[in-house]
Protein backbone atom coordinates (compact mmCIF):
# COMPACT_ATOMS: atom_id res chain seq x y z
CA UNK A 1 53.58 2.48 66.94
CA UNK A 2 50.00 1.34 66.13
CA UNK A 3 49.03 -1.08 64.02
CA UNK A 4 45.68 -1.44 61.76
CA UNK A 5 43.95 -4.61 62.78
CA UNK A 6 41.43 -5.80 60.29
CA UNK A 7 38.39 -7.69 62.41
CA UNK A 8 36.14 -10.08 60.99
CA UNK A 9 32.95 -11.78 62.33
CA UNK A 10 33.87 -15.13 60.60
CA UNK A 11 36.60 -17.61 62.05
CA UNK A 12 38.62 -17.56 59.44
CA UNK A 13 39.08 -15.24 56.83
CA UNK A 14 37.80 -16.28 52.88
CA UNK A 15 39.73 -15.98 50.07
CA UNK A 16 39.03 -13.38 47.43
CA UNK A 17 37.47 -15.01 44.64
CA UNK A 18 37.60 -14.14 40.79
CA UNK A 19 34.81 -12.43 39.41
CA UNK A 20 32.75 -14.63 37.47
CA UNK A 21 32.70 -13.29 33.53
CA UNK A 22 29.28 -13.85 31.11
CA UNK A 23 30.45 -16.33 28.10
CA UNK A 24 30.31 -14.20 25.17
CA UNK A 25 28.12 -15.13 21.89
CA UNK A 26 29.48 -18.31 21.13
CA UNK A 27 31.44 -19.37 23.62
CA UNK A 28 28.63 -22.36 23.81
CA UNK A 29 27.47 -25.01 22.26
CA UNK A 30 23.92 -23.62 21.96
CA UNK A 31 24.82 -19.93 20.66
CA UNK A 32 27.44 -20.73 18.36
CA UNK A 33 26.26 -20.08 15.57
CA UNK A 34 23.70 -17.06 16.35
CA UNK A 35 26.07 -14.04 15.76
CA UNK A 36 26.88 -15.67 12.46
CA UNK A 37 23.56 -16.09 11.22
CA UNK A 38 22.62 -12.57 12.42
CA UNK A 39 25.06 -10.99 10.48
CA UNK A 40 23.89 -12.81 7.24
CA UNK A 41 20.19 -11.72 7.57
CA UNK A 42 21.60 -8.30 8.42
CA UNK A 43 22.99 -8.49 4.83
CA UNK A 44 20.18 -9.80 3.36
CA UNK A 45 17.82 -7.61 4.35
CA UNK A 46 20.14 -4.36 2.78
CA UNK A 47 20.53 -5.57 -0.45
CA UNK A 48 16.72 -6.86 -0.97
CA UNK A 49 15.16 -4.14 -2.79
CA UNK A 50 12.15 -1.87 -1.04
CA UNK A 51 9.05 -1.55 -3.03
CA UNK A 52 8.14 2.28 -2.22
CA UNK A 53 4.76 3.51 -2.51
CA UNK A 54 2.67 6.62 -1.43
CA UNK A 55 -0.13 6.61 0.09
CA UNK A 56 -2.51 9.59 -0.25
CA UNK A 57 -5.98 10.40 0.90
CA UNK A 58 -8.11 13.36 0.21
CA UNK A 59 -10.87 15.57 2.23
CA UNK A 60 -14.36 14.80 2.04
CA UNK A 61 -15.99 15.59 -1.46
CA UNK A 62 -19.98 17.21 -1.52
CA UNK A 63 -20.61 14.25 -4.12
CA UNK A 64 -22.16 10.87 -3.77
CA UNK A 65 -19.64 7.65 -3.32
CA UNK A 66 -21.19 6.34 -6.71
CA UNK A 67 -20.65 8.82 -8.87
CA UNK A 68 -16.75 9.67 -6.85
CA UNK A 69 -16.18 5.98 -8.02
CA UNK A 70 -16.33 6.65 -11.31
CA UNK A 71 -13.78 8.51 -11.38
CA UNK A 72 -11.68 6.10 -9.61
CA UNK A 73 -12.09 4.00 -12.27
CA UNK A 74 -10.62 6.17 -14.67
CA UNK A 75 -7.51 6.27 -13.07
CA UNK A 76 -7.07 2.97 -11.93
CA UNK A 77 -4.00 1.83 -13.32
CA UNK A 78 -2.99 4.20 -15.11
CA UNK A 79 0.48 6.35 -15.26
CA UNK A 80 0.28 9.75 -13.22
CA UNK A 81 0.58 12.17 -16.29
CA UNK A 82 -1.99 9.72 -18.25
CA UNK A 83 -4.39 10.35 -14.73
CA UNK A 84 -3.66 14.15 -14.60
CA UNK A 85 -4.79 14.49 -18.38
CA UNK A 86 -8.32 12.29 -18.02
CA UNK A 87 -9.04 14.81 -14.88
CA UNK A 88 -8.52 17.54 -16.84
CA UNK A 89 -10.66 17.06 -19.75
CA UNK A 90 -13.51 15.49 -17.78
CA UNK A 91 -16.81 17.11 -17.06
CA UNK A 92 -17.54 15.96 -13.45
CA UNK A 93 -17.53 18.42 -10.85
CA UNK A 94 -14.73 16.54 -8.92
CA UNK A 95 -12.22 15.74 -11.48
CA UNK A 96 -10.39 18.98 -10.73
CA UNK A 97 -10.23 18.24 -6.94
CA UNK A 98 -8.44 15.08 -7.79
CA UNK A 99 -6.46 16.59 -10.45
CA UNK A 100 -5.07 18.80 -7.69
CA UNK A 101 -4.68 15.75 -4.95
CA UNK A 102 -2.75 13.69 -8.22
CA UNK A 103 0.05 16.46 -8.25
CA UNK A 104 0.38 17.37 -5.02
CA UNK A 105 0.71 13.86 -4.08
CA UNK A 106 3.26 12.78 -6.94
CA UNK A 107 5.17 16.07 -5.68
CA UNK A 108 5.88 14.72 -2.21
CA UNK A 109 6.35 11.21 -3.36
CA UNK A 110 9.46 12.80 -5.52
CA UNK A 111 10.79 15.10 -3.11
CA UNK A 112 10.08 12.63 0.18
CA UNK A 113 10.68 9.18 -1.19
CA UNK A 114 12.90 10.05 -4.20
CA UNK A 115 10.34 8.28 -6.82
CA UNK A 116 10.27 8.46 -9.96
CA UNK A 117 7.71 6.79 -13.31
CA UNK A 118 4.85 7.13 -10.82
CA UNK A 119 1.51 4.59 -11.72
CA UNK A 120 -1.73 5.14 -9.90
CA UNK A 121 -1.24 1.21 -8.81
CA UNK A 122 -4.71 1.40 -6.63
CA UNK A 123 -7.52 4.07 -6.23
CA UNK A 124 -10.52 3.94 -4.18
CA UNK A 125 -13.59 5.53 -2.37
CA UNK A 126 -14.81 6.04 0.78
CA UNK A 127 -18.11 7.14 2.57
CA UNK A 128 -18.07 10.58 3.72
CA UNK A 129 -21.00 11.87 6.11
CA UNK A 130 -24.38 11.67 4.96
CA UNK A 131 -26.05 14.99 6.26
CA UNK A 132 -29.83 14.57 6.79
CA UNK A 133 -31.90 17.89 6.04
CA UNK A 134 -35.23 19.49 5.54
CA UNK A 135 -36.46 19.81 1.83
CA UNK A 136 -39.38 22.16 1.61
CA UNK A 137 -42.44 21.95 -0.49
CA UNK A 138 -45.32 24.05 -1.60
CA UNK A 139 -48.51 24.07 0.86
CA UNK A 140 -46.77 23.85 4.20
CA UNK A 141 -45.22 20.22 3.84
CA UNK A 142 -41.71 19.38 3.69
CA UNK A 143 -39.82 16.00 3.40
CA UNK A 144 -36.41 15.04 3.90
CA UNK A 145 -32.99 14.60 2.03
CA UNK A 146 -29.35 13.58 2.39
CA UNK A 147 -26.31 15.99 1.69
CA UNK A 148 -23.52 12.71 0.82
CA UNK A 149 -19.95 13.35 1.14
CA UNK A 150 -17.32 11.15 0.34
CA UNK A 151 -13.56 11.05 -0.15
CA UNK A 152 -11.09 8.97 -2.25
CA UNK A 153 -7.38 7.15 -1.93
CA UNK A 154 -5.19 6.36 -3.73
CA UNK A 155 -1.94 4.51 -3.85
CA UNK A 156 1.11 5.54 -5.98
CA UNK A 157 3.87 2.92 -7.18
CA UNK A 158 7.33 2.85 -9.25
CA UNK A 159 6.20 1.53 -12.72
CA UNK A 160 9.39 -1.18 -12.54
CA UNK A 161 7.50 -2.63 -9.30
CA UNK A 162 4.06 -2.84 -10.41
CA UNK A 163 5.18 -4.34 -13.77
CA UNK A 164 6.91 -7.47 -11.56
CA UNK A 165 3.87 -7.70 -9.61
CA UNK A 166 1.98 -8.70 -12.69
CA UNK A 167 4.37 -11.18 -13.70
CA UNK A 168 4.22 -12.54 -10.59
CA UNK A 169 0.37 -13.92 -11.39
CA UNK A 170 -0.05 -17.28 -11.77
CA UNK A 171 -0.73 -18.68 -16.00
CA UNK A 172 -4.24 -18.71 -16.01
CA UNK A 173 -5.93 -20.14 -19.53
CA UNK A 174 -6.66 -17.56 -21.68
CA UNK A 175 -5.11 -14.76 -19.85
CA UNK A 176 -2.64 -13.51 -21.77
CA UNK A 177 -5.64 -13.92 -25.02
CA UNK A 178 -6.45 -10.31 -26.70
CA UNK A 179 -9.62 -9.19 -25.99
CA UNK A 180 -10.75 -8.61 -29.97
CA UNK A 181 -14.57 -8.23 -30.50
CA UNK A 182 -13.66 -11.95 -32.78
CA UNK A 183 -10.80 -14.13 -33.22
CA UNK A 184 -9.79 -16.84 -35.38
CA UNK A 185 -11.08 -19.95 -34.31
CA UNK A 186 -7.60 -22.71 -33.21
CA UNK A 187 -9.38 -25.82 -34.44
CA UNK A 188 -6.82 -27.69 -32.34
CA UNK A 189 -8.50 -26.05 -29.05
CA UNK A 190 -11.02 -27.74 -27.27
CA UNK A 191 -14.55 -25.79 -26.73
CA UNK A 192 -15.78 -25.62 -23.17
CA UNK A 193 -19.36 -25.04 -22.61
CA UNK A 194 -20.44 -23.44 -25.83
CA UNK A 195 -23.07 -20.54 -25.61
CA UNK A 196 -25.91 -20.86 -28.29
CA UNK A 197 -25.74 -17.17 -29.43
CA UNK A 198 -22.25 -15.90 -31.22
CA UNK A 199 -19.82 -13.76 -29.03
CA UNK A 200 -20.51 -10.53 -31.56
């Protein structure tokens, strides 16, 4: 008969020990409480409501930065089908351009982000390249001039968010006053720093 002899290189033979296991969140002192508070933020965090917005940008415009601005202006603020309609019945050479970037962009913001009651919240201009190039003159001479480009973005909110956003603004004196050409004058209001020419 043989036997199976097991041969060691030690004198005597050690004892299988258990397998040490990790302590699990919470099983100390110091991370008892972690998995508990992670799970509130987690629920936090889904119900806070998300303040969507779209952010478009257009090509470069042949028109000068200046003039591009006033348009942005005009739409500042303003609901999208408000926007679309002062576009249309301008006169300036780029109000159709941006009538076209106003509808494509409130078509993706519907169909991508589900949005709906769209306000231009923010619209502004950038600086385009500014071409030099020959201008020629009678007699042989010439001089120089500047093709401008420039390019505009805007940013497109839910009505219901940009509405908080003003409420949010701190009560400044005479802020929430009506701009009329005049107004009654509150006897019981002080005057600060009186101008020596009537306001109309």
């Amino acid at each position: 008969m043989h036997y199976l002899v097991s041969f060691s290189t030690t004198a005597h033979a050690l004892a299988e020990q258990p397998k040490p296991e990790r302590p699990q969140i919470g099983a100390s002192s110091l991370f008892e409480d972690i998995q508990h508070e992670a799970e509130e933020k987690l629920a936090v965090t889904e119900h806070k409501p998300v303040n969507k917005e779209y952010k478009f940008s257009s090509t470069n415009f042949r028109t000068s930065p200046r003039k591009l601005n006033m348009l942005a202006r005009q739409i500042r603020n303003l609901p999208v089908e408000e926007a679309i309609k002062q576009m249309e019945f301008s006169d300036k050479r780029s109000a159709k351009k941006i009538l076209h970037n106003l509808a494509f962009a409130t078509k993706n913001a519907t169909e991508q982000k589900e949005m709906k009651d769209l306000v231009v919240s923010q619209a502004w201009v950038g600086k385009g390249r500014f071409i030099t190039r020959p201008n020629y003159h009678g007699r042989g001479q010439f001089g120089l001039k500047q093709s401008k480009e420039a390019h505009i973005s805007f940013i497109l909110k839910e009505k219901e968010a940009v509405e908080k956003s003003k409420e949010d603004r701190r009560s400044i004196r005479g802020w929430k006053e009506s701009n009329k050409t005049w107004t009654q004058l509150n006897e019981t209001k002080p005057i600060y720093n009186p101008k020596p020419f009537y306001n109309w």
